[in-house]
Protein backbone atom coordinates (compact mmCIF):
# COMPACT_ATOMS: atom_id res chain seq x y z
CA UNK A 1 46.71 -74.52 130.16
CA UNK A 2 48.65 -71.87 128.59
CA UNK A 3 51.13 -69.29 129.62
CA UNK A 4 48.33 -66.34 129.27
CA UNK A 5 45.63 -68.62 131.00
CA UNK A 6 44.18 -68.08 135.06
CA UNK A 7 45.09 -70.46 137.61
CA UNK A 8 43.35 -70.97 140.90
CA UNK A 9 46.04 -73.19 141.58
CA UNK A 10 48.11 -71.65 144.57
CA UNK A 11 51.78 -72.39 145.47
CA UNK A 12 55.20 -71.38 147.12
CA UNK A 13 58.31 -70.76 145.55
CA UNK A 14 61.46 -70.70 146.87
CA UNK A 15 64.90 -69.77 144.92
CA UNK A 16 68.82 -70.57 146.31
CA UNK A 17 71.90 -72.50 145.92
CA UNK A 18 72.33 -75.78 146.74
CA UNK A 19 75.74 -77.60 148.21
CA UNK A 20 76.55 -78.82 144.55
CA UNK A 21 76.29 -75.26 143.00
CA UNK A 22 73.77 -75.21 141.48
CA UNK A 23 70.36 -72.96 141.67
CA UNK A 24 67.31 -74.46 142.56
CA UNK A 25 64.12 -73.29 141.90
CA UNK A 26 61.76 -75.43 144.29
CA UNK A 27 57.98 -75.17 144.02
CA UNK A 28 55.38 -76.03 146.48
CA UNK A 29 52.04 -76.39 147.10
CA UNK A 30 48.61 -78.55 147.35
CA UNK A 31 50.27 -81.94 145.33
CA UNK A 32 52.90 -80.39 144.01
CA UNK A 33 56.46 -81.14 145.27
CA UNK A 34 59.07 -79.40 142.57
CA UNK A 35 62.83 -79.32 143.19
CA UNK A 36 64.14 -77.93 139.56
CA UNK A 37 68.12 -77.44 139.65
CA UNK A 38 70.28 -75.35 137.17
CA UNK A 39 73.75 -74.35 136.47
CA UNK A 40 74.76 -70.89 137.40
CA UNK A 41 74.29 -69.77 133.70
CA UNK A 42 71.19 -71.41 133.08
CA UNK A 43 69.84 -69.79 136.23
CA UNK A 44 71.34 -66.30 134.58
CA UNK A 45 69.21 -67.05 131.58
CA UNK A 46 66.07 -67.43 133.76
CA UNK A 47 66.93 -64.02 135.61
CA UNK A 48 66.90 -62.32 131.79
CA UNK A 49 63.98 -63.99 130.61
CA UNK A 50 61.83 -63.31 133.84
CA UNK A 51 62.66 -59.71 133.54
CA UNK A 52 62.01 -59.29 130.01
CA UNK A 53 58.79 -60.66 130.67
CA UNK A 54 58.36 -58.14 133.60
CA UNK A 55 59.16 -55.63 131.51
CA UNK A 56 56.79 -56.63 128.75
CA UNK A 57 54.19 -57.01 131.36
CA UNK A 58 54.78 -53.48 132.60
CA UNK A 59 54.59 -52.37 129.24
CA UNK A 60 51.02 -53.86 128.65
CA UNK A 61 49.58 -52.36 132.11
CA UNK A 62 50.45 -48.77 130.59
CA UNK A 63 49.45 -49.36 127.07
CA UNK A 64 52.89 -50.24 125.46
CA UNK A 65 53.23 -52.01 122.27
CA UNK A 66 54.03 -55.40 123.30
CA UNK A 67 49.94 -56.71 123.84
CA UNK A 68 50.24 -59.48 121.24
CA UNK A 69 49.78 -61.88 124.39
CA UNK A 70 53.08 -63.59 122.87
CA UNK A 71 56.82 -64.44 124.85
CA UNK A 72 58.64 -61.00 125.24
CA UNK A 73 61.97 -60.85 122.90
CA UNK A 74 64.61 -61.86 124.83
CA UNK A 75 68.69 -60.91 124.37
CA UNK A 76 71.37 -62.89 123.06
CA UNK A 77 71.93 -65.87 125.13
């Protein structure tokens, strides 16, 4: 399965900081039991990619450019 394929699969997410600081992004659901932790700048790099990708989404919904089906370009890291 692919970035760009459908999923019936169904699952909670849930985002925060734990006592250690770090993030955690925890997912949830039928089998699935996720806990994923990250340092405060890996967790920044997350936050830049998921809105790139947001962004390149939005672009594809009103007939932008970016329909190559491929990762958005993301900034400087």
């Amino acid at each position: 399965m692919g970035i760009d394929s459908e999923s019936d699969v169904a699952a909670n997410l849930q985002i925060g900081p734990t006592s250690i600081g770090m993030v955690r992004i925890y997912v949830e659901g039928e089998g699935i039991d996720l806990p994923l932790d990250f340092d405060p700048e890996e967790a920044e790099e997350i936050a830049e990619e998921l809105l790139a990708a947001a962004e390149a989404a939005r672009e594809i919904l009103s007939g932008g450019a970016n329909t190559s089906g491929g990762k958005p370009k993301k900034g400087k890291r």
